[in-house]
N, C-alpha and C. Protein backbone atom coordinates (compact mmCIF):
# COMPACT_ATOMS: atom_id res chain seq x y z
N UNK A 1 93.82 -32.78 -40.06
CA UNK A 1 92.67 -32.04 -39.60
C UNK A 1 92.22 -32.63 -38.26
N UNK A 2 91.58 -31.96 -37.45
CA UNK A 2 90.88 -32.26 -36.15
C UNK A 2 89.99 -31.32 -35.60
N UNK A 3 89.29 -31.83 -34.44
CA UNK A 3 88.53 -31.31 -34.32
C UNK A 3 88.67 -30.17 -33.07
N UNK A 4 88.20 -29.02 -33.10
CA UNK A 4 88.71 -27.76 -32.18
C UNK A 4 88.94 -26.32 -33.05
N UNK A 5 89.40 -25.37 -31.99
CA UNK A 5 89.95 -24.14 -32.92
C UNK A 5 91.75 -24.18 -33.49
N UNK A 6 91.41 -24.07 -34.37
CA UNK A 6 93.09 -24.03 -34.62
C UNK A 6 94.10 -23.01 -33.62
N UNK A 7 93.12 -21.79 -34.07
CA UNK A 7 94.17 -20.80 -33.46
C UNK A 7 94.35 -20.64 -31.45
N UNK A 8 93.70 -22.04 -31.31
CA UNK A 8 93.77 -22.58 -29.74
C UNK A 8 95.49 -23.64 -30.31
N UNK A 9 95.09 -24.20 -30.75
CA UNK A 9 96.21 -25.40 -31.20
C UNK A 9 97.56 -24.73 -31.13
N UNK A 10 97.11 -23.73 -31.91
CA UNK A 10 98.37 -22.76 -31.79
C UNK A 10 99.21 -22.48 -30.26
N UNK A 11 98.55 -21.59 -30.05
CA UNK A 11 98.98 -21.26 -28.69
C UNK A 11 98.80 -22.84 -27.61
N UNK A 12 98.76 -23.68 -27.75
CA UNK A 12 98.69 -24.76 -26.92
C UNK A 12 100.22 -25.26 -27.59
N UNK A 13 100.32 -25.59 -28.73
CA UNK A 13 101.56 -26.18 -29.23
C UNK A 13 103.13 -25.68 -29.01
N UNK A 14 102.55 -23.83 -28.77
CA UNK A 14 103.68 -23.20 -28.46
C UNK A 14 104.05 -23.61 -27.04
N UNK A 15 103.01 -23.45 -26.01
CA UNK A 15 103.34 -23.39 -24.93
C UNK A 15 104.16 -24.57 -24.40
N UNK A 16 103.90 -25.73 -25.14
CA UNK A 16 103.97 -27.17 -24.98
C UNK A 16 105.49 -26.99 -25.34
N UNK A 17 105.86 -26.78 -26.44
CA UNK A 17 106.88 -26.35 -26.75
C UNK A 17 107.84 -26.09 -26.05
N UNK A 18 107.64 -24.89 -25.44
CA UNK A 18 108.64 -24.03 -24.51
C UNK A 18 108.81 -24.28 -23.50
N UNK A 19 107.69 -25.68 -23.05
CA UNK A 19 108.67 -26.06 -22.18
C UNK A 19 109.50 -27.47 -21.95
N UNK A 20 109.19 -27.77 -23.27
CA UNK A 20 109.96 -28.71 -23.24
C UNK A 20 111.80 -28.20 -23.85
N UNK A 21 111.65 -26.77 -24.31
CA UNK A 21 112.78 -26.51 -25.23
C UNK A 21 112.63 -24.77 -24.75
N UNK A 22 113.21 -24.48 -24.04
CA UNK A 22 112.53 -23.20 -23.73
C UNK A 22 113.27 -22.00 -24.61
N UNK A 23 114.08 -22.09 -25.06
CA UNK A 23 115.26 -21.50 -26.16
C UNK A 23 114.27 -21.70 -27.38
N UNK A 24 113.51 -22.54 -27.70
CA UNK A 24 112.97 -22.84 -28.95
C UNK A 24 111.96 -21.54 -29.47
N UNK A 25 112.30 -21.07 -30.64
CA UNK A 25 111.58 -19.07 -31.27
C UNK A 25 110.55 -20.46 -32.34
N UNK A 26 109.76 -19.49 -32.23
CA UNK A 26 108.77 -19.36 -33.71
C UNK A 26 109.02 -18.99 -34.80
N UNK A 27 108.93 -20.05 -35.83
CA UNK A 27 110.04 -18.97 -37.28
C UNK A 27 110.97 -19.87 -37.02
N UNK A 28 111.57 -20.08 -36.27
CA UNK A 28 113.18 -20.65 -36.03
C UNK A 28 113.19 -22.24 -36.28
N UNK A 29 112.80 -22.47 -35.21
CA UNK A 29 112.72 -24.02 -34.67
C UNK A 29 111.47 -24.68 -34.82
N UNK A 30 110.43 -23.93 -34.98
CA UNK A 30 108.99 -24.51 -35.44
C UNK A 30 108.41 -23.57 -36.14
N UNK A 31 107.63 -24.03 -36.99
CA UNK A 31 106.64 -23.39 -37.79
C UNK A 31 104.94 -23.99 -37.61
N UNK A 32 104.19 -22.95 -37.67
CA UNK A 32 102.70 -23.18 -37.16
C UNK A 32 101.71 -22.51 -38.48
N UNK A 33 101.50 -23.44 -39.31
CA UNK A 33 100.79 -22.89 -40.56
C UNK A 33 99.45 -23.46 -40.33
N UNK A 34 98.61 -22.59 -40.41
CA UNK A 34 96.58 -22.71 -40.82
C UNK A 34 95.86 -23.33 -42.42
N UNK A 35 95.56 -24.01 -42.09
CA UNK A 35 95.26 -24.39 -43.29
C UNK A 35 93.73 -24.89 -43.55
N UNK A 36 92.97 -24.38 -44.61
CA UNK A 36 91.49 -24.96 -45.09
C UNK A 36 91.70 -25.52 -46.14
N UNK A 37 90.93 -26.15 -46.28
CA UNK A 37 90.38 -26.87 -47.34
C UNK A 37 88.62 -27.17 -47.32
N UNK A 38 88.45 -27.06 -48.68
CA UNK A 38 86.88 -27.54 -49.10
C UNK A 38 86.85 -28.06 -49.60
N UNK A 39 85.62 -29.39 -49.18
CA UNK A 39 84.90 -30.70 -49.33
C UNK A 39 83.67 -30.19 -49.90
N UNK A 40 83.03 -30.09 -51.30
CA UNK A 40 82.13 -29.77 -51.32
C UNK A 40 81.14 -28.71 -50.12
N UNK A 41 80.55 -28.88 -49.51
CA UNK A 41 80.20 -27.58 -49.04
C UNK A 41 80.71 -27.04 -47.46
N UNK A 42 81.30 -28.18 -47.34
CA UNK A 42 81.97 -28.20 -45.82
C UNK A 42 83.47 -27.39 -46.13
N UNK A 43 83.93 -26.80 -45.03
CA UNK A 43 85.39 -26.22 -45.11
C UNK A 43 85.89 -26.94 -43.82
N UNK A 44 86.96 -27.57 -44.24
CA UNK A 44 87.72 -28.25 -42.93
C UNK A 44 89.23 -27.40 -42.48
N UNK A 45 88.70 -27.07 -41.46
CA UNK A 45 90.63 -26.28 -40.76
C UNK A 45 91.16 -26.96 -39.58
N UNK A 46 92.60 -26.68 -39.98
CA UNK A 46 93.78 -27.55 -39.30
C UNK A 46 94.84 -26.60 -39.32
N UNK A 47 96.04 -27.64 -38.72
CA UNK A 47 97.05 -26.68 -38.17
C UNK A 47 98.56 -27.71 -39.25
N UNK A 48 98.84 -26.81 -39.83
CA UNK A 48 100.59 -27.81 -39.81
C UNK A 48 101.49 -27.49 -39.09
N UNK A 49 101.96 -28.46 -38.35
CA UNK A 49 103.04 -28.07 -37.72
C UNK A 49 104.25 -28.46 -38.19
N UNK A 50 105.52 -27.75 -38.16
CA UNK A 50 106.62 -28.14 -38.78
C UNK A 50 107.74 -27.93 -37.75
N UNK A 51 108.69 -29.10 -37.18
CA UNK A 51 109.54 -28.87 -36.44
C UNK A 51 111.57 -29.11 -36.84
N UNK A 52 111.86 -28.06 -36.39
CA UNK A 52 113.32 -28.05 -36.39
C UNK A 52 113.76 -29.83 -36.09
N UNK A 53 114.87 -30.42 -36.95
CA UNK A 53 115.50 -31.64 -36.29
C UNK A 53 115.78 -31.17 -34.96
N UNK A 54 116.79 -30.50 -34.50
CA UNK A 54 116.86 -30.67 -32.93
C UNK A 54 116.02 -30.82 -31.83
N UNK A 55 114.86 -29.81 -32.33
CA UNK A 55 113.68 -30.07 -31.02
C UNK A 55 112.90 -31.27 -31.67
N UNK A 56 112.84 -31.67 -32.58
CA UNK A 56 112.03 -32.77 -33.20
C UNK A 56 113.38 -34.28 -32.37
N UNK A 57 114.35 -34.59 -32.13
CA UNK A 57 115.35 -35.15 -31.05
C UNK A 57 114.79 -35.01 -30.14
N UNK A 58 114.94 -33.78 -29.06
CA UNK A 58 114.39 -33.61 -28.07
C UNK A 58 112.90 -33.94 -27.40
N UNK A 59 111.83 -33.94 -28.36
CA UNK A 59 110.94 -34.65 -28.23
C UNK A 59 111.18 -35.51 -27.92
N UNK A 60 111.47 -36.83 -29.30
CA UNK A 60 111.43 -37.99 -29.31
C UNK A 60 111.99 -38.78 -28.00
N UNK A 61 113.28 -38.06 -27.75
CA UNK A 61 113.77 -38.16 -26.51
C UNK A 61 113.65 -38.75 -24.98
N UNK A 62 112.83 -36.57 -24.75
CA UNK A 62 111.73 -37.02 -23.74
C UNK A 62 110.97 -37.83 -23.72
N UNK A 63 110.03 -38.38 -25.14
CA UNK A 63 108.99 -39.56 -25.04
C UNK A 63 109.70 -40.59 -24.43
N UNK A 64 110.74 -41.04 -25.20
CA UNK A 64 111.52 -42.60 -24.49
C UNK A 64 111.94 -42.44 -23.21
N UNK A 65 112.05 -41.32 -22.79
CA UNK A 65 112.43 -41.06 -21.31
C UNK A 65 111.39 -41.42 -20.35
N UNK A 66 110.03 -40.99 -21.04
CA UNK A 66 109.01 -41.15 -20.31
C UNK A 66 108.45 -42.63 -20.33
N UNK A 67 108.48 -43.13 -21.52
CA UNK A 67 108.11 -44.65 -21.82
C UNK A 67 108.99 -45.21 -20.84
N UNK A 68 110.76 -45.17 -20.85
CA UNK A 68 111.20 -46.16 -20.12
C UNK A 68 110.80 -45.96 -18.59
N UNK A 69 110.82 -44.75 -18.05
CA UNK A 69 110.33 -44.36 -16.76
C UNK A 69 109.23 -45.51 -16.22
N UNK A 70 108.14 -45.74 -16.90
CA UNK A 70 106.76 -45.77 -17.11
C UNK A 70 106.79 -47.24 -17.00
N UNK A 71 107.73 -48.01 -17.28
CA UNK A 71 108.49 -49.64 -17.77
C UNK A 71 108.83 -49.70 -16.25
N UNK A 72 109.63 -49.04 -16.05
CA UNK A 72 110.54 -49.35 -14.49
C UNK A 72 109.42 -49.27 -13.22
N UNK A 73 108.59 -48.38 -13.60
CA UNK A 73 107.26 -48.14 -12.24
C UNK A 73 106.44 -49.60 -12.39
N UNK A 74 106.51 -50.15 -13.08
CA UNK A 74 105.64 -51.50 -13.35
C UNK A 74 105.93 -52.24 -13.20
């Protein structure tokens, strides 16, 4: 859970997405599920995100790409 609109998260996660993987469909390679839950009188909403192994690689990837980058500038 966090704090914001989900159905912003959404469209932010996709976009983020595509470009890191621009081939990457919805349905396919990621999944973007809404989800509530209630706490006594509060309702809390969130987003699950679920990613394909390959672009879930490709992430991780880019991160170390960027970490080591980030090592060498220093």
């Amino acid at each position: 859970m966090f704090p914001g609109d989900p159905i912003l998260m959404e469209v932010q996660m996709e976009r983020y997405l595509k470009q890191i993987a621009y081939t990457s469909e919805r349905g396919i390679d990621f999944w973007i599920e809404q989800v509530a839950e209630r706490v006594g009188d509060r309702i809390y909403r969130g987003v699950i995100f679920r990613v394909d192994d390959w672009l879930f690689k490709k992430l991780v990837t880019l991160d170390l790409k960027s970490e080591y980058k980030n090592l060498i500038e220093i």
